[in-house]
Structure formats: C-alpha cells, structure tokens
C-alpha atoms as a PDB file:
ATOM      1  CA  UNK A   1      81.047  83.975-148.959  1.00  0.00           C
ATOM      2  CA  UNK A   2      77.988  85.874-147.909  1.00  0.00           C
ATOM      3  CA  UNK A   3      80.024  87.668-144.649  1.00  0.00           C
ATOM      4  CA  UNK A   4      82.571  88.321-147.202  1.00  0.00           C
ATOM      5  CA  UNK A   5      80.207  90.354-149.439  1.00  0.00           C
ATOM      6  CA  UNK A   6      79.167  92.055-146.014  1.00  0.00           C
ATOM      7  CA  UNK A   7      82.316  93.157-145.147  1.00  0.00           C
ATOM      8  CA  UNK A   8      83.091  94.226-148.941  1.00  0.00           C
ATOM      9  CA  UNK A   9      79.397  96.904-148.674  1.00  0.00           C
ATOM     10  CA  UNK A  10      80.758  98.144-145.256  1.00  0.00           C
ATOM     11  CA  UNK A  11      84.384  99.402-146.595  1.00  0.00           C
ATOM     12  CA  UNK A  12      82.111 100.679-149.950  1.00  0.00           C
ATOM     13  CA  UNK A  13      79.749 102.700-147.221  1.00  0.00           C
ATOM     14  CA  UNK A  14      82.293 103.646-145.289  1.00  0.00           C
ATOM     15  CA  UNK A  15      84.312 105.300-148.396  1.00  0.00           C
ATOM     16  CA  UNK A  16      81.166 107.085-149.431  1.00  0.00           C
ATOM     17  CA  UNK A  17      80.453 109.021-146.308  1.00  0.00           C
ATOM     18  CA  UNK A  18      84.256 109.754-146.375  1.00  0.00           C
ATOM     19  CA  UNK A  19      83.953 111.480-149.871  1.00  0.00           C
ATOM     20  CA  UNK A  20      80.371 112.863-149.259  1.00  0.00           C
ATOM     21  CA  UNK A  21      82.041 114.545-146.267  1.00  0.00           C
ATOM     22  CA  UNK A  22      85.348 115.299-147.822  1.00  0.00           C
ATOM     23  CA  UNK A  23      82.920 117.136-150.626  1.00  0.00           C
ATOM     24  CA  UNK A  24      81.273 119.304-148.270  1.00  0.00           C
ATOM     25  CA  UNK A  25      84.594 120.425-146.290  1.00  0.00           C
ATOM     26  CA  UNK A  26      85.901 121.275-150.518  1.00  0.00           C
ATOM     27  CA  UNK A  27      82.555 123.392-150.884  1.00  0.00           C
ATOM     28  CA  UNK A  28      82.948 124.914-147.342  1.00  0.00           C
ATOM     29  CA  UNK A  29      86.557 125.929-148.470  1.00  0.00           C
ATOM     30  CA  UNK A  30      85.472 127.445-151.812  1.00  0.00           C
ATOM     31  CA  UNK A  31      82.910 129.307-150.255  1.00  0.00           C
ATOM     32  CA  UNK A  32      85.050 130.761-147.574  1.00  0.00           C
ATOM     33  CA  UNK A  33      87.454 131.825-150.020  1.00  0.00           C
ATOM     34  CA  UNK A  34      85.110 133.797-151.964  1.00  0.00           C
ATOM     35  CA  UNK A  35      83.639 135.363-149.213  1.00  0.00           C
ATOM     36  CA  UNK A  36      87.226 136.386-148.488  1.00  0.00           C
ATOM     37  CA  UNK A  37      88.208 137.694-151.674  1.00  0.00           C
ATOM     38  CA  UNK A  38      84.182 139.673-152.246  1.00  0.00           C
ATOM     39  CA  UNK A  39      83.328 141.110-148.899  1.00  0.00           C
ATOM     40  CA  UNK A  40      86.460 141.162-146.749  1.00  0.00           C
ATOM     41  CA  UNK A  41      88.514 143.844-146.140  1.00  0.00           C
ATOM     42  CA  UNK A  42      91.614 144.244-144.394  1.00  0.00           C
ATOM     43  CA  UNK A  43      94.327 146.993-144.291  1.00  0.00           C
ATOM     44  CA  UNK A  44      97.401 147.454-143.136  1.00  0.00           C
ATOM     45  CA  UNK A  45      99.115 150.789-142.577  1.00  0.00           C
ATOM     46  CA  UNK A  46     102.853 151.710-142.700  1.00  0.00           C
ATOM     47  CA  UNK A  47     103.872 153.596-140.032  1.00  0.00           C
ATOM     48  CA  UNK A  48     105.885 156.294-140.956  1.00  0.00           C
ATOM     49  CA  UNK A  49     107.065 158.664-138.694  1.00  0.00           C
ATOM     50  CA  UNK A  50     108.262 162.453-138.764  1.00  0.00           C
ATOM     51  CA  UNK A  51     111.939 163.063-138.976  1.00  0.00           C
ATOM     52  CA  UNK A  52     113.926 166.240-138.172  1.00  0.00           C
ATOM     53  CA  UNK A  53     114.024 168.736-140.755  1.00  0.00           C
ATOM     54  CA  UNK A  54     117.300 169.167-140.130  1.00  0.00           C
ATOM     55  CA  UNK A  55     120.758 167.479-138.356  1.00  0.00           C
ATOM     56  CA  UNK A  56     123.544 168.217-136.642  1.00  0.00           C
ATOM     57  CA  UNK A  57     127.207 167.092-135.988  1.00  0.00           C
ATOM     58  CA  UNK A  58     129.446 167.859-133.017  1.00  0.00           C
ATOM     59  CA  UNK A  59     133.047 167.340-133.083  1.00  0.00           C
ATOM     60  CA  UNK A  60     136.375 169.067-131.752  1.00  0.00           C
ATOM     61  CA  UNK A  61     135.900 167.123-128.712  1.00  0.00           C
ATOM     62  CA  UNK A  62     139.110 166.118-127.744  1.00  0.00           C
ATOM     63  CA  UNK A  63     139.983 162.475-125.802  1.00  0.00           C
ATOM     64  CA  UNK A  64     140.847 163.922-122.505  1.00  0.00           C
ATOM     65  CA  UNK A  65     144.240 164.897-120.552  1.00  0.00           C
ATOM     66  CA  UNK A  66     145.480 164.321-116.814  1.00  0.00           C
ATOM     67  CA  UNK A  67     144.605 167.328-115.114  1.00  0.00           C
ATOM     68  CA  UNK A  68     146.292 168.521-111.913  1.00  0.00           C
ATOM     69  CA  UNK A  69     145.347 171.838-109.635  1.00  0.00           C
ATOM     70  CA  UNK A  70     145.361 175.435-110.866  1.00  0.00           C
ATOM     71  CA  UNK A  71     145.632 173.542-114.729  1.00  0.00           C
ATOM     72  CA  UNK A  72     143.818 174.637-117.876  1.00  0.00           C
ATOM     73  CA  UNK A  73     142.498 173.031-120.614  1.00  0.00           C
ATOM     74  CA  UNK A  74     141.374 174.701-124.009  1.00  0.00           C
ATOM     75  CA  UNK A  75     138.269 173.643-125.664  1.00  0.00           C
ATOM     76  CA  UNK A  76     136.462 174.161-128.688  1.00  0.00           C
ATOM     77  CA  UNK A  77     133.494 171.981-129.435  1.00  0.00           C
ATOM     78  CA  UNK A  78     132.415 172.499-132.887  1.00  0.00           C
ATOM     79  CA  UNK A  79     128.618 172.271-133.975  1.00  0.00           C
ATOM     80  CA  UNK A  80     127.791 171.576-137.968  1.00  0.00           C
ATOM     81  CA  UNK A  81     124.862 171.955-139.333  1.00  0.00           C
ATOM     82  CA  UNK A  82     124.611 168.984-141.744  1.00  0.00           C
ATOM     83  CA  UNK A  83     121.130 169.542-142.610  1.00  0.00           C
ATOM     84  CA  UNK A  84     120.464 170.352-146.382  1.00  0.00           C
ATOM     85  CA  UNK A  85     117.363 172.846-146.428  1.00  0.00           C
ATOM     86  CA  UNK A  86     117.666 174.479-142.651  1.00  0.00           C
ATOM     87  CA  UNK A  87     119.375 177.171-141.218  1.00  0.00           C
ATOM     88  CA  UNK A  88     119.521 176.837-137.565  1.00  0.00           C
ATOM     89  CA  UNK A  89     120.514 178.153-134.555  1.00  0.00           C
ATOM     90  CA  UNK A  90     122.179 176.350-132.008  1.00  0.00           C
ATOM     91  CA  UNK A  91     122.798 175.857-128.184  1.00  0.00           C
ATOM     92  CA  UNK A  92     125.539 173.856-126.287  1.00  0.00           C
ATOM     93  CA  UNK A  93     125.754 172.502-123.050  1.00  0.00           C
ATOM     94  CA  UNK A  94     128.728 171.748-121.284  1.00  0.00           C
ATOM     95  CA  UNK A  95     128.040 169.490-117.839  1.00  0.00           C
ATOM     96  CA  UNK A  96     130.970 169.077-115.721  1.00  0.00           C
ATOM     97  CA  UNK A  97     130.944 169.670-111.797  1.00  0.00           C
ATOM     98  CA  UNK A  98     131.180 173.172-110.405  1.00  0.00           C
ATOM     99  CA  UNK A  99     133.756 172.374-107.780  1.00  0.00           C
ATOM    100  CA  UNK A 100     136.117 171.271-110.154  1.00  0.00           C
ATOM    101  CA  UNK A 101     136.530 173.755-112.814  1.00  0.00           C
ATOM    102  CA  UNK A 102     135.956 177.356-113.654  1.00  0.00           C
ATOM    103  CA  UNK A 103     135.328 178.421-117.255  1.00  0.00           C
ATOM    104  CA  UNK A 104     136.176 181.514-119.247  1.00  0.00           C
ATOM    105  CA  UNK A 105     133.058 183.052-120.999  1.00  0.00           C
ATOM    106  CA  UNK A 106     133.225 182.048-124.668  1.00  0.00           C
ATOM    107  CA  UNK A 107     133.137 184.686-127.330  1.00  0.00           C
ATOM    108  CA  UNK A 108     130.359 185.087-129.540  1.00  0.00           C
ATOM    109  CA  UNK A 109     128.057 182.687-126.880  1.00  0.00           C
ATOM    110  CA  UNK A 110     125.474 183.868-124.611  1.00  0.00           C
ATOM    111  CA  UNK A 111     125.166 182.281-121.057  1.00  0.00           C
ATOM    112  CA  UNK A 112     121.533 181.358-120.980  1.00  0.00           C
ATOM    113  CA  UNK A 113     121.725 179.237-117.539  1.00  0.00           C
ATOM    114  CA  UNK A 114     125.376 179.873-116.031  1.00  0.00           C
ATOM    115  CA  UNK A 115     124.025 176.856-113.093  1.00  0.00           C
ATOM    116  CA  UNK A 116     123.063 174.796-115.864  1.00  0.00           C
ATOM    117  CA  UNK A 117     126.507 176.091-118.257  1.00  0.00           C
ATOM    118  CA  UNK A 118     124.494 176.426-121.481  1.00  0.00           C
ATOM    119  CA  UNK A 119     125.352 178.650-123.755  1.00  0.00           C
ATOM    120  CA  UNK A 120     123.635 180.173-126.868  1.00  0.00           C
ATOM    121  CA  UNK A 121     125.113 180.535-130.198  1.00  0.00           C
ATOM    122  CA  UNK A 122     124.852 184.650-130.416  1.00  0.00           C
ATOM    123  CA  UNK A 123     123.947 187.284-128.195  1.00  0.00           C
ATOM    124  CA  UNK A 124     121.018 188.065-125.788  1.00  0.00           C
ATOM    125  CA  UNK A 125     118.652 189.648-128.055  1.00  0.00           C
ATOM    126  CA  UNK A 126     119.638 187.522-131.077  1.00  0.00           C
ATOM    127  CA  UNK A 127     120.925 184.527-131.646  1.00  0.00           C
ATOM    128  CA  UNK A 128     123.241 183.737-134.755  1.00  0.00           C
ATOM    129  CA  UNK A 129     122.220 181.691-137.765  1.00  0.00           C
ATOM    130  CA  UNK A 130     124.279 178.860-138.591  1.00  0.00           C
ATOM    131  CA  UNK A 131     123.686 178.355-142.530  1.00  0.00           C
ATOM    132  CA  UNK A 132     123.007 175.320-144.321  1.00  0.00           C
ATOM    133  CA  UNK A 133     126.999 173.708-144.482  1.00  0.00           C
ATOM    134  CA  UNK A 134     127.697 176.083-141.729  1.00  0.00           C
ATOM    135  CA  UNK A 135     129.357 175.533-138.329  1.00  0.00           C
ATOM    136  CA  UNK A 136     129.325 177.499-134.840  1.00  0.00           C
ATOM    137  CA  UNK A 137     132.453 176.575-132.713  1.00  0.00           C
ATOM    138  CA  UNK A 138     132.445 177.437-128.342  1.00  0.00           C
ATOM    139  CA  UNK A 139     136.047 178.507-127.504  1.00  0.00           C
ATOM    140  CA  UNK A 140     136.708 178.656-123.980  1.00  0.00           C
ATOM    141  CA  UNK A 141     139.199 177.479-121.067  1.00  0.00           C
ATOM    142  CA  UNK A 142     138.582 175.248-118.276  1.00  0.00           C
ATOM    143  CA  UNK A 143     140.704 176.305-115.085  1.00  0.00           C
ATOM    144  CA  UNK A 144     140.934 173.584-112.627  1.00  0.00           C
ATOM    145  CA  UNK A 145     140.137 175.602-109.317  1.00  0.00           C
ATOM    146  CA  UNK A 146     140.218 172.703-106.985  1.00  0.00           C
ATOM    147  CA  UNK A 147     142.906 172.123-105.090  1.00  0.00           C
ATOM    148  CA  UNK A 148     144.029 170.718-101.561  1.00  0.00           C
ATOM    149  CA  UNK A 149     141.697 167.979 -99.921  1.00  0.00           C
ATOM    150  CA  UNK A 150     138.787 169.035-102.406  1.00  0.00           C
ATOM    151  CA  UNK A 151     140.870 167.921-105.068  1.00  0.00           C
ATOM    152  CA  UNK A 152     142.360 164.900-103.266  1.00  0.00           C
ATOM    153  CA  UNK A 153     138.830 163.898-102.861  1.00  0.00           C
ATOM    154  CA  UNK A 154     138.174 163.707-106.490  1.00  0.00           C
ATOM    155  CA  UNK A 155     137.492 160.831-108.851  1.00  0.00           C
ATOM    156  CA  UNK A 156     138.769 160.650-112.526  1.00  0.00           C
ATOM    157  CA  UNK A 157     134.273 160.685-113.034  1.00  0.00           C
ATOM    158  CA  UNK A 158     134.283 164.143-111.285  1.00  0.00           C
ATOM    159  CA  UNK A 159     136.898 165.483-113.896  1.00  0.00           C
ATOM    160  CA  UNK A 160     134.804 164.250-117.148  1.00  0.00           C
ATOM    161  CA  UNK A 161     133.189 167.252-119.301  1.00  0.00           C
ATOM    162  CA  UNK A 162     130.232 166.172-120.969  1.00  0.00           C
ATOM    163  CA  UNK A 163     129.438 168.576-123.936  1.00  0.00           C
ATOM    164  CA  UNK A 164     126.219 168.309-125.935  1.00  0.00           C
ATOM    165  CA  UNK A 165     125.052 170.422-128.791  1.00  0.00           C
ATOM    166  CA  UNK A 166     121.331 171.509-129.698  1.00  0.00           C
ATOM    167  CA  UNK A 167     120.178 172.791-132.893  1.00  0.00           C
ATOM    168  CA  UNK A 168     116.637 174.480-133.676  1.00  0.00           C
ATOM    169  CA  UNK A 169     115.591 175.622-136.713  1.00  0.00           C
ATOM    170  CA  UNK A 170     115.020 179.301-137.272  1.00  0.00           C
ATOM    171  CA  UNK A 171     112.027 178.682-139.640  1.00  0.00           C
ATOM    172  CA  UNK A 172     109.783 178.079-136.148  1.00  0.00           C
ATOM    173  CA  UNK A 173     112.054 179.507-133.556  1.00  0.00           C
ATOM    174  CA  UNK A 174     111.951 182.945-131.685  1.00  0.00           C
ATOM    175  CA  UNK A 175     115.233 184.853-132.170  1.00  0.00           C
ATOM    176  CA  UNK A 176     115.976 185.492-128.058  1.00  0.00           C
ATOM    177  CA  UNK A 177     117.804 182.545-127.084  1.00  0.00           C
ATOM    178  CA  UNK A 178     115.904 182.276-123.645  1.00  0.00           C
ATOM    179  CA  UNK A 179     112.564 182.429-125.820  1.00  0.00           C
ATOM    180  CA  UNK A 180     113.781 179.848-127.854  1.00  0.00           C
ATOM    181  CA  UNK A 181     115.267 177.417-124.912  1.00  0.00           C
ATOM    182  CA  UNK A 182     112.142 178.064-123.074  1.00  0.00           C
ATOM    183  CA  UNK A 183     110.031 176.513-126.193  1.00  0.00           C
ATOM    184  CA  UNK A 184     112.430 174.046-127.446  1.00  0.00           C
ATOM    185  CA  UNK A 185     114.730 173.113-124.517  1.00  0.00           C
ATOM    186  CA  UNK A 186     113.287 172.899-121.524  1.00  0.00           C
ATOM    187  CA  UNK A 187     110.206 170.671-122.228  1.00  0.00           C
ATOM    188  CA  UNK A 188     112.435 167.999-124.651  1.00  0.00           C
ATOM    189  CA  UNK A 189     110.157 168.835-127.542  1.00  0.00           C
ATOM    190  CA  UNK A 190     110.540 166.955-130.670  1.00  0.00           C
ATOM    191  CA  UNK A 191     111.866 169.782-133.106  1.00  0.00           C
ATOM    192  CA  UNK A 192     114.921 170.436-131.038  1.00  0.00           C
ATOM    193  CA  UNK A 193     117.838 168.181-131.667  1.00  0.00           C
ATOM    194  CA  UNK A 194     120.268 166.988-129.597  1.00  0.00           C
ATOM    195  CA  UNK A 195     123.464 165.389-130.713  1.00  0.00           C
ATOM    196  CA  UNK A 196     124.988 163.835-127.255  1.00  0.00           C
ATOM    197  CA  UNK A 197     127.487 161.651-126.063  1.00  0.00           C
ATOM    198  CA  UNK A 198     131.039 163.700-126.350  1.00  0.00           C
END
C-alpha cells in the first residue's frame, strides 16, 4: 500500500508543475498580447501607382495581303483618343524594312525621322490637337520597290509593317513635334503612350 500512495503523490506533483507551468505560458500570452495591442505599431501601405492621364486606341490596321513586285498597298492607321479630360497630340510609327517598300508622304503628317518613318500628327511648327473623342488617321501607300533577286531573297517577316501610335498630352507638351519627340519619345518617358502591337 505504502508504494502505492508514493506513486499516487508523484502523478499529483507531476500535474502541479504541469499547471504551474501551463499558468505562466497563459500569463506570458496575455502579456504579449497587450503589449501588442498598447505599444506596437505596424503599417502597411497600398501601393498605388500613377496612371496616364489619358489613352489611346489604334485601329484601321488591316490583316495583311500577298504582295508581289512593283505592288501597292493603301493604308490608313487610325489613332483615337479615348481619353476623357485630354486633348493630345499624337505620333505614329510605321517599322517595316527599307528595301522592301517605298511610302508616299501622308497628308496632314510631318516626317520627324524619315530613317526611323515616324511621322507627326500636323506640321513642322505645330502639331495638331486631337480632341477629347477625336481621332487622327495616316493615309499613305506602300509601293513594293523590290524586285528581282532582292525580292526573291525575301521572307514573308521582311514584308510585315509594324505600325504603332503615340499620344502626348498637350497640357505638358511643346507644340514642335521634334521638341515634343525629343522630350517624350526618345527617352521612353512615362507620360508618352504607346499603343503597340498592329
């Protein structure tokens, strides 16, 4: 009987340091969750980030034709300005190779970098505001001036026209389109936008 008594104060001790212990890790929590809601401080912040002020569309870019020597091709790419408090004004850039085609000069469109074909959307001194709702459409004709082994040589890739439209608005712009290329174009800064992949 007596080591059965023993064994029955060991299980009793053994209990009591568990809840003496399990006490302090209750306190420990309670005091750690104060501290947390009284002195700490955490903050998150939502990063929002600065849109354009205004957009653009570009359509009238047509699927493509088979194209054979001394051929033309009509084109008329046709920037909107989809923005609803801008008026902008707006540059387009045609890339196709130099070999390949000739192009007519468009009306109403400035050549601002014939190497680099990008026109501007009025004239030299001043470039034309597109209003808000408004649209500025490039009409011009590719010739095909390759021809013999040159155009033998060719690949379907050599006879793709990539056209891509820029828009600025006038509110921060200068008015000569090589002004306004030089700030916006050439270093890819933010305010210009480029709608691309026609």
């Amino acid at each position: 009987m007596h080591h059965h008594s023993f064994h029955n104060s060991q299980l009793t001790g053994r209990k009591t340091v568990f809840l003496v212990l399990a006490g302090i890790l209750l306190i420990s929590i309670a005091i750690a969750i104060a501290t947390g809601v009284f002195t700490g401080e955490k903050s998150k912040t939502i990063k929002n980030t600065k849109g354009h002020a205004f957009s653009i569309e570009l359509s009238g870019v047509s699927g493509g034709t088979e194209l054979t020597p001394g051929a033309t091709q009509n084109i008329s790419p046709k920037i909107d300005n989809t923005s609803s408090t801008e008026t902008i004004y707006v540059f387009m850039k045609l890339a196709y190779n130099g070999n390949v085609y000739s192009i007519s000069q468009p009306s109403g469109w400035y050549a601002v970098d014939t190497a680099e074909h990008l026109y501007a959307y009025g004239t030299a001194n001043q470039m034309t505001e597109v209003a808000i709702g408004g649209s500025a459409t490039l009409s011009a004709t590719l010739t095909v001036k390759a021809t013999g082994s040159t155009f033998e040589g060719l690949t379907d890739k050599d006879m793709e026209v990539t056209v891509t439209a820029y828009g600025i608005s006038t509110a921060v712009s200068r008015d000569k389109p090589t002004q306004a290329w030089e700030d916006y174009g050439t270093d890819g800064n933010a305010s210009m936008l480029a709608a691309i992949g026609y």
